[in-house]
N, C-alpha and C. Protein backbone atom coordinates (compact mmCIF):
# COMPACT_ATOMS: atom_id res chain seq x y z
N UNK A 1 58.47 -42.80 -2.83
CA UNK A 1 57.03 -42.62 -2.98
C UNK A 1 56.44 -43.91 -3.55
N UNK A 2 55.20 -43.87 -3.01
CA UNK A 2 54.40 -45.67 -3.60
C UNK A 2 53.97 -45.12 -4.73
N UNK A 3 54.24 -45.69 -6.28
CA UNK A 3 53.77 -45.80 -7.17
C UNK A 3 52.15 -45.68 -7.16
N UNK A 4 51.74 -46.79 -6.51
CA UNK A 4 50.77 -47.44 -7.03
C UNK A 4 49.24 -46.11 -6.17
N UNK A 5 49.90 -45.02 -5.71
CA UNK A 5 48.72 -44.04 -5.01
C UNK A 5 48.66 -42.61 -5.90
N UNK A 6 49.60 -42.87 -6.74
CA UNK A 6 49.96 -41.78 -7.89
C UNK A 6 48.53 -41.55 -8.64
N UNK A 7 47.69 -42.20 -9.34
CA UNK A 7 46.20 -42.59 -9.88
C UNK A 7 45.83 -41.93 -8.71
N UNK A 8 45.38 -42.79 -7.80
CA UNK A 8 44.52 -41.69 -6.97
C UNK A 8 44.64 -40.61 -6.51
N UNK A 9 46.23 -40.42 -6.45
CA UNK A 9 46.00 -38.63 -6.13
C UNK A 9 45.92 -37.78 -7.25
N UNK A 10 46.14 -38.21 -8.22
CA UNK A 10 45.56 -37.58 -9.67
C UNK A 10 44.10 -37.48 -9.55
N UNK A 11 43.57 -38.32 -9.57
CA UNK A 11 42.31 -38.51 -9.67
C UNK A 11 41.43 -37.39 -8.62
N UNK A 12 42.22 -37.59 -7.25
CA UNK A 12 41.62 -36.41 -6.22
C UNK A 12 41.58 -35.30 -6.53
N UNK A 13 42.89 -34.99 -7.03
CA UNK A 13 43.24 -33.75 -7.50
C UNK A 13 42.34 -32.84 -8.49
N UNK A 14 42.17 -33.73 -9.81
CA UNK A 14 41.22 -33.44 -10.82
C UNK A 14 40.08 -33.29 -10.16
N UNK A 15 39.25 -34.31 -9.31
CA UNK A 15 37.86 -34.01 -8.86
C UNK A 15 38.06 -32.53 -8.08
N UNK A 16 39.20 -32.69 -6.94
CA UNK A 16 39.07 -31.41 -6.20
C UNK A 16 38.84 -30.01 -7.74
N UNK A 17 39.86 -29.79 -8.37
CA UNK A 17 39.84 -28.77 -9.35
C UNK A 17 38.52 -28.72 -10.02
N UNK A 18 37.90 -29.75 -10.64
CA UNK A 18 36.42 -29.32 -10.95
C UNK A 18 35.62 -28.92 -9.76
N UNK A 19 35.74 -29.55 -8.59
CA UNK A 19 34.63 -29.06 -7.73
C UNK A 19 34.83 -27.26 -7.87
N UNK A 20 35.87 -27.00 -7.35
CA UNK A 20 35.96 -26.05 -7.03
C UNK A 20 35.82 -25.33 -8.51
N UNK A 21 36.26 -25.55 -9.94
CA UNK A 21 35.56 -24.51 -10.99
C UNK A 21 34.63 -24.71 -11.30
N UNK A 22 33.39 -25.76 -10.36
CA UNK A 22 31.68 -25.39 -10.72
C UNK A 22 31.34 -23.91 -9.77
N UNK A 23 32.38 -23.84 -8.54
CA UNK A 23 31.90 -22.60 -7.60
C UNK A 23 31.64 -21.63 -8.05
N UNK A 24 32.64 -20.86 -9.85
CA UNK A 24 32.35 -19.94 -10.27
C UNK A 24 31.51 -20.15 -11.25
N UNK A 25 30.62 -19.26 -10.49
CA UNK A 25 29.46 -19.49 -11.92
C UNK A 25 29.60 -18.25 -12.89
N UNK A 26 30.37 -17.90 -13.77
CA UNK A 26 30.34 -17.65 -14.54
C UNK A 26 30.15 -16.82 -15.28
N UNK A 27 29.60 -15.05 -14.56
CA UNK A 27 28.56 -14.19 -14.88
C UNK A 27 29.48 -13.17 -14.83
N UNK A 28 28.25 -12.06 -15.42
CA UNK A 28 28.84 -10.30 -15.16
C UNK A 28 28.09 -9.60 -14.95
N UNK A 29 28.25 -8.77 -14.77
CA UNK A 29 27.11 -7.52 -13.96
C UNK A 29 26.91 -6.72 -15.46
N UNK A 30 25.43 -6.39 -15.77
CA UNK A 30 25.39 -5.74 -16.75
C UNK A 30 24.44 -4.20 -16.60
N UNK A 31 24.63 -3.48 -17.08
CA UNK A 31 23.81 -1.95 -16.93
C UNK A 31 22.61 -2.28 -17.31
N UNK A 32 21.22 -1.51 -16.53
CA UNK A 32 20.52 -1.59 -16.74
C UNK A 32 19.93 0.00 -16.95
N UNK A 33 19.16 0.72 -17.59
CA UNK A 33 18.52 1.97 -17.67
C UNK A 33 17.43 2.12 -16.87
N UNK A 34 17.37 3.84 -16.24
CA UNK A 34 16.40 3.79 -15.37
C UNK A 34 14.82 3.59 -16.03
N UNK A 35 13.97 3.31 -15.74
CA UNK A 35 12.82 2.98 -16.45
C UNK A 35 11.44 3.52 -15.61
N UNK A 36 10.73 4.04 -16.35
CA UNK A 36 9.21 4.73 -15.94
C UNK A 36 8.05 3.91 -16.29
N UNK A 37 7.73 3.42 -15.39
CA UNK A 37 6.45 2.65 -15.96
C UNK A 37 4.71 3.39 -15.47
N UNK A 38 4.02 3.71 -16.25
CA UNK A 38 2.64 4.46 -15.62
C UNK A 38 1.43 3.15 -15.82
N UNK A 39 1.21 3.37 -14.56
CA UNK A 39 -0.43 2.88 -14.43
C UNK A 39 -1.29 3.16 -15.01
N UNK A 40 -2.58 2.66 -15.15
CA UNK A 40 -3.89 2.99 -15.77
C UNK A 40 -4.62 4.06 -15.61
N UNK A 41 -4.72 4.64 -16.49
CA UNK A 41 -5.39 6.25 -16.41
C UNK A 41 -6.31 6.22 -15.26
N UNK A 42 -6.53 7.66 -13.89
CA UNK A 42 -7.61 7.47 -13.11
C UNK A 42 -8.44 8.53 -14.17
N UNK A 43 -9.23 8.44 -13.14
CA UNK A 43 -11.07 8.99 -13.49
C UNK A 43 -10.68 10.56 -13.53
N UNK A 44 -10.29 11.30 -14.34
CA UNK A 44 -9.58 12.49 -14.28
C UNK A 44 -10.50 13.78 -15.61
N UNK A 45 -11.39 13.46 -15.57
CA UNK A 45 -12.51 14.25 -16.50
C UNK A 45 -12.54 15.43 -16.30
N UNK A 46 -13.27 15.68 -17.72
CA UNK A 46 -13.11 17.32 -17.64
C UNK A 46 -14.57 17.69 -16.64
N UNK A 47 -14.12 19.17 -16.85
CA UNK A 47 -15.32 19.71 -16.40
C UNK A 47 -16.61 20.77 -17.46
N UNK A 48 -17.59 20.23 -17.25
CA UNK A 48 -18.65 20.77 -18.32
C UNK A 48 -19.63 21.43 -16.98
N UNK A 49 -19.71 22.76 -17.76
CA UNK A 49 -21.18 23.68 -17.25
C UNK A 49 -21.36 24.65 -18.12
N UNK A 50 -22.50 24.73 -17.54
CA UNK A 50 -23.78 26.34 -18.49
C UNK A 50 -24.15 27.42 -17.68
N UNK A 51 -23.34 28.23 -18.58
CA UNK A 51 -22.94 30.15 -17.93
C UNK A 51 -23.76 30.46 -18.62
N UNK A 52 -25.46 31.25 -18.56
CA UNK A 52 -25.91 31.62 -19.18
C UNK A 52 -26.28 30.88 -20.75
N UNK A 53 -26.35 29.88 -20.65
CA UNK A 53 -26.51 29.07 -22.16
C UNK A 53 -25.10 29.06 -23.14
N UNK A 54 -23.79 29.18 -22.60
CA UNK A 54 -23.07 29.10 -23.65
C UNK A 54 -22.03 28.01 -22.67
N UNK A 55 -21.89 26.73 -23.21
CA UNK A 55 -21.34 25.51 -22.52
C UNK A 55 -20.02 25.66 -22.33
N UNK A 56 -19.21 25.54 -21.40
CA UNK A 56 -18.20 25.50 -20.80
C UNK A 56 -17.51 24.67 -20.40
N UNK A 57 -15.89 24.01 -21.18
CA UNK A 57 -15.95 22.57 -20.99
C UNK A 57 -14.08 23.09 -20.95
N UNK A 58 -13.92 22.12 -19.78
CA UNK A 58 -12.54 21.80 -19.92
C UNK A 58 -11.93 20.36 -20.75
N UNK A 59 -10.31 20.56 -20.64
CA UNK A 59 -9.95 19.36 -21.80
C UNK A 59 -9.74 18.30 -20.20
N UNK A 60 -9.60 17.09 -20.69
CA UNK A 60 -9.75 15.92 -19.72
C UNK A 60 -8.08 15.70 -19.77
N UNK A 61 -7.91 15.52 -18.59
CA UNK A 61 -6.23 15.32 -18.53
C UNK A 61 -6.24 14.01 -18.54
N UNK A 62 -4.97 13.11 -18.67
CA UNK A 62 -4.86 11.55 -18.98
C UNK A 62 -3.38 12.19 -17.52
N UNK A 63 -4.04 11.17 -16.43
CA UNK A 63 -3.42 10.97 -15.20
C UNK A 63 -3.04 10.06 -14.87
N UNK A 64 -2.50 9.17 -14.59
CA UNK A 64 -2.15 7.72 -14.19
C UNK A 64 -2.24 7.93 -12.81
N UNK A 65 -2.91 6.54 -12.34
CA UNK A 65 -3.37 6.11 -11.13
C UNK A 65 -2.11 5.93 -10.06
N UNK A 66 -0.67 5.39 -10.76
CA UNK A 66 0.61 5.80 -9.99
C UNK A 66 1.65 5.41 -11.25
N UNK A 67 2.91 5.43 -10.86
CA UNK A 67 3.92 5.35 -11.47
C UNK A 67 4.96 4.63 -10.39
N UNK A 68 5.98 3.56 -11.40
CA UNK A 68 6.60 3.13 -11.07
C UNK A 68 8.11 3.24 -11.41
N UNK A 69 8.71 3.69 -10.70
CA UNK A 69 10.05 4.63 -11.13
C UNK A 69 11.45 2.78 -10.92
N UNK A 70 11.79 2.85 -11.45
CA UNK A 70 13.12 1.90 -11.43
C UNK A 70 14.39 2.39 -11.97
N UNK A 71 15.51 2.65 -10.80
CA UNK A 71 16.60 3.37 -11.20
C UNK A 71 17.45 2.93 -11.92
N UNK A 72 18.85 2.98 -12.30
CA UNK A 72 19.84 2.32 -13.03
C UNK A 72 20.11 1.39 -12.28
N UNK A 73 20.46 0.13 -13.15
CA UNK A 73 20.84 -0.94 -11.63
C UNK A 73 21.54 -2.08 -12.58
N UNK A 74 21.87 -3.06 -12.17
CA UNK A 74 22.83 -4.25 -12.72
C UNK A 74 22.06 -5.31 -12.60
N UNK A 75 22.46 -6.71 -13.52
CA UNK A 75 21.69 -7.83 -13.59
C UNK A 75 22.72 -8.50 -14.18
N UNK A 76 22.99 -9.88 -13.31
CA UNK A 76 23.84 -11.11 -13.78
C UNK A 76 23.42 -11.36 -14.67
N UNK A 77 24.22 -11.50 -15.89
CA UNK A 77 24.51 -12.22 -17.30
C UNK A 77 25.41 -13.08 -17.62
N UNK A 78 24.86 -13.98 -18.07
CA UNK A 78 26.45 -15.41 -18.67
C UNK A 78 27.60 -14.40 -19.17
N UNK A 79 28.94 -15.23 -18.56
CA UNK A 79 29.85 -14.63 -18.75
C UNK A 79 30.69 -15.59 -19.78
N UNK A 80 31.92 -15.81 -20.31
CA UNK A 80 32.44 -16.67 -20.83
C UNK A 80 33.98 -16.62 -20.08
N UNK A 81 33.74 -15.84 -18.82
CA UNK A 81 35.35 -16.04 -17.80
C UNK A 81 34.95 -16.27 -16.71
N UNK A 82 35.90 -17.01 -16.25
CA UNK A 82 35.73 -17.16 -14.20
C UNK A 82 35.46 -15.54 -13.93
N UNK A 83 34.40 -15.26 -13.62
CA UNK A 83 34.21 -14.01 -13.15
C UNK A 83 32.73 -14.33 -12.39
N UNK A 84 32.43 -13.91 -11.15
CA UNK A 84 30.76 -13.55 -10.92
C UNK A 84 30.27 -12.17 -10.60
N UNK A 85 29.16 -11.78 -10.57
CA UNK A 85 28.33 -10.37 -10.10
C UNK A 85 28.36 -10.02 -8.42
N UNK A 86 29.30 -9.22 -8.49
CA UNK A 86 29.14 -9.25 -6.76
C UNK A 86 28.45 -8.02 -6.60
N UNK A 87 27.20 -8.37 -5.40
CA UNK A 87 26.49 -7.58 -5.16
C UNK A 87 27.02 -5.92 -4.32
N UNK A 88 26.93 -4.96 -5.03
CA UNK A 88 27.58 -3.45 -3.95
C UNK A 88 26.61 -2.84 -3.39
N UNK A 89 24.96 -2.75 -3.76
CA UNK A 89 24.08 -1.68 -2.92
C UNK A 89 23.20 -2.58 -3.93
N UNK A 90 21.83 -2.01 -2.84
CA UNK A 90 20.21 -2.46 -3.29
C UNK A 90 19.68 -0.90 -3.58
N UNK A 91 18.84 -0.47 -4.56
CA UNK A 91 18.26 0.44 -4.29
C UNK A 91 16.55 0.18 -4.48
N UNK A 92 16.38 1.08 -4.04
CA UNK A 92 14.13 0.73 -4.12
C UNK A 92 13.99 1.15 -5.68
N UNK A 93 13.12 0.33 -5.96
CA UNK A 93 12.00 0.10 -6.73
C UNK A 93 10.87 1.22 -6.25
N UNK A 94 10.49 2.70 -6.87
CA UNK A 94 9.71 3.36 -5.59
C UNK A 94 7.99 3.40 -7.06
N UNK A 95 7.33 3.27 -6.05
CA UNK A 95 5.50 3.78 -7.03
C UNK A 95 4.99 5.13 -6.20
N UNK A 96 5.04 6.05 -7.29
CA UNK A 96 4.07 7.19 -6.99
C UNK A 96 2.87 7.01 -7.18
N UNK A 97 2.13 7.36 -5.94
CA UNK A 97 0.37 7.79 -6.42
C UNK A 97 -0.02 8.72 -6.82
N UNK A 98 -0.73 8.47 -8.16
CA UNK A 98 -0.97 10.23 -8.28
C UNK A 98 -2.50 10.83 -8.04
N UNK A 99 -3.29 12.01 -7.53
CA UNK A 99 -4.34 12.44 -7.42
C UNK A 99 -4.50 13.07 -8.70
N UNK A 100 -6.27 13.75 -8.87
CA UNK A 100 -6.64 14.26 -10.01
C UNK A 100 -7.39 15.48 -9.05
N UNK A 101 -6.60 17.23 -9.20
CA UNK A 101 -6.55 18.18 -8.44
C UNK A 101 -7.37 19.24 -9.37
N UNK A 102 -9.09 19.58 -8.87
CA UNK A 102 -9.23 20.71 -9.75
C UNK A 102 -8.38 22.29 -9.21
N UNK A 103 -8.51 22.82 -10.17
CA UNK A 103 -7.96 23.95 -10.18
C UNK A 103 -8.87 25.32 -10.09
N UNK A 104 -8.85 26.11 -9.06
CA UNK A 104 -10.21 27.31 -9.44
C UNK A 104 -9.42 28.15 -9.45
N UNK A 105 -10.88 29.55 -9.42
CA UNK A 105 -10.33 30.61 -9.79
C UNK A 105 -11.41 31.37 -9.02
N UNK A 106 -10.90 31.83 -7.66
CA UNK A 106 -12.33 31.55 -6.94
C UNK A 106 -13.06 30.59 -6.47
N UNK A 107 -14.44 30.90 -6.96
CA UNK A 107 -15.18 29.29 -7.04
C UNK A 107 -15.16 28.98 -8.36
N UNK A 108 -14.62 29.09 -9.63
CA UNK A 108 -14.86 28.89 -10.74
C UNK A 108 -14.17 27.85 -11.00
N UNK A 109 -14.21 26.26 -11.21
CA UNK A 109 -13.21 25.41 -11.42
C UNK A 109 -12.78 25.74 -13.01
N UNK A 110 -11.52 25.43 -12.96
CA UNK A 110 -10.65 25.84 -14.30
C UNK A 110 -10.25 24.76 -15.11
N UNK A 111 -9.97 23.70 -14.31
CA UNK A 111 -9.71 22.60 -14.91
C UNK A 111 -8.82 21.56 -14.13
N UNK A 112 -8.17 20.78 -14.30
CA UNK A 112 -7.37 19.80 -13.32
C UNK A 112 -5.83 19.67 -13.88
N UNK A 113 -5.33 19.39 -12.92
CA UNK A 113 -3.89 19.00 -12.93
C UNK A 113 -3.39 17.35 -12.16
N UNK A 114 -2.78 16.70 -12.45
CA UNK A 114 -1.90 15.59 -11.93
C UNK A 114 -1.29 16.12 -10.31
N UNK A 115 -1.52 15.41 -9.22
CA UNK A 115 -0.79 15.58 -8.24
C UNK A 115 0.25 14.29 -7.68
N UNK A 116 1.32 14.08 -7.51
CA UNK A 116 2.28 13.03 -6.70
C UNK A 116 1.10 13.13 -5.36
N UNK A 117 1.37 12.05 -5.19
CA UNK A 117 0.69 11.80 -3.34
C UNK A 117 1.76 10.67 -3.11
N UNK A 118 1.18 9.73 -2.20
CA UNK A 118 1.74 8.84 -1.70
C UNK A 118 2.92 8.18 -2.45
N UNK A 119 4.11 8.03 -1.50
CA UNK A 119 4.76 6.84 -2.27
C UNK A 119 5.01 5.49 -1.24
N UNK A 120 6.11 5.01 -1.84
CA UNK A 120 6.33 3.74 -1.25
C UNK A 120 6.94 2.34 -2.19
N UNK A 121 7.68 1.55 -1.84
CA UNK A 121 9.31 0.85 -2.39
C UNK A 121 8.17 -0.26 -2.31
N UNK A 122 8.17 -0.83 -3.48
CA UNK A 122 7.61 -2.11 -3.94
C UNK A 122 8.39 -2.89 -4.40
N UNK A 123 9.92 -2.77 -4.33
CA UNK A 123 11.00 -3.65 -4.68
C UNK A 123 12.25 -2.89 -4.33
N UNK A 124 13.34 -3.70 -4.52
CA UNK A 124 14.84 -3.25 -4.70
C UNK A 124 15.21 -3.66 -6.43
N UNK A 125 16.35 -3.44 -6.49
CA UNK A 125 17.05 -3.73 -7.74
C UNK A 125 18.49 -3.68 -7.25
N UNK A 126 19.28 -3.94 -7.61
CA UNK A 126 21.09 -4.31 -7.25
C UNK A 126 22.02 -3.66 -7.67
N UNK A 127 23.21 -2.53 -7.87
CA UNK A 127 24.24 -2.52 -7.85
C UNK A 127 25.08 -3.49 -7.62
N UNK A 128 25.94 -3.74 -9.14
CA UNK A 128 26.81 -4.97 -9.19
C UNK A 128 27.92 -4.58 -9.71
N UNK A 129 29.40 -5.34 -9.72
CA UNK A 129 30.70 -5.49 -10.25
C UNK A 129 30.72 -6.67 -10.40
N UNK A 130 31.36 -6.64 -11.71
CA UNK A 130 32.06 -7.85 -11.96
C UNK A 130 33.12 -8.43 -11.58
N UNK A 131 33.12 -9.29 -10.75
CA UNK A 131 34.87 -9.27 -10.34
C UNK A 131 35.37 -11.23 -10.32
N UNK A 132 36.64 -10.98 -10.20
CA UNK A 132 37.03 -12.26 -10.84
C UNK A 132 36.83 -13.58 -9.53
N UNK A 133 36.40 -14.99 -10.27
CA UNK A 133 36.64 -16.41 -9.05
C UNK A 133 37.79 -15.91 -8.09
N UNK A 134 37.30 -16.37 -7.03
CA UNK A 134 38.70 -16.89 -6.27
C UNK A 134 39.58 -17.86 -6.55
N UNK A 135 40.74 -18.38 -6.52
CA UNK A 135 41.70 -19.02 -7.52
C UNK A 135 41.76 -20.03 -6.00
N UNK A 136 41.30 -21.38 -6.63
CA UNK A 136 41.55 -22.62 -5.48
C UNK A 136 43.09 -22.44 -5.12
N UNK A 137 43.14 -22.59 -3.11
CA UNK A 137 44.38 -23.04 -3.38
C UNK A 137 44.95 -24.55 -2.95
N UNK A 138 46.28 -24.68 -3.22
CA UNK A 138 46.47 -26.04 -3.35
C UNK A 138 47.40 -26.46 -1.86
């Protein structure tokens, strides 16, 4: 063997081995909790009238305009091992709309209730594992 190519294949060698341990970056998949977020109250008032002179008032419900539901899901975090977050499933991000529904009794309105209406996925979020670099080979 030539001595004198010994340095450089050291040298290759080392660069190859760092290249390849910048590939793992470093992370882990961490739990996240499902989370409820509500919109800004709609216009959901009571109702006031006069039965013969004695005033008649319902209580005002506090309705949100929609809701934004976000399920359990995972999020890459610095790790301190060759490990990265590998992605397993997306799930939606979903927003309920909600209506403001009087209630009668007859024709007599009684008062209101919250209704779900429309929905619809305004995002994903990720299902993750942590699982280990691939090990360069030589």
């Amino acid at each position: 063997m030539n001595w004198r190519f010994v340095p450089t294949l050291l040298s290759a060698a080392f660069l190859l081995a760092s290249l390849v341990a910048q590939d793992c970056p470093r992370e882990k998949a961490e739990s996240r909790p499902a989370s409820i977020h509500n919109g800004p109250p709609g216009n959901c008032s009571g109702i006031e009238y006069d039965v013969g002179g004695i005033r008649v008032s319902s209580k005002t419900v506090a309705c949100p305009t929609f809701v934004i539901f976000t399920p359990p899901h995972d999020v890459a975090t610095a790790s301190n091992k060759e490990t990265y977050a590998h992605v397993t499933a997306s799930l939606p991000i979903t927003m309920i709309k909600f209506d403001c529904e009087r209630e009668y009794l007859i024709i007599i309105p009684l008062g209101l209730k919250c209704v779900a209406g429309a929905t619809q996925n305004v995002g994903f979020v990720r299902l993750m594992e942590t699982r280990p670099c691939p090990v360069a080979q030589s």
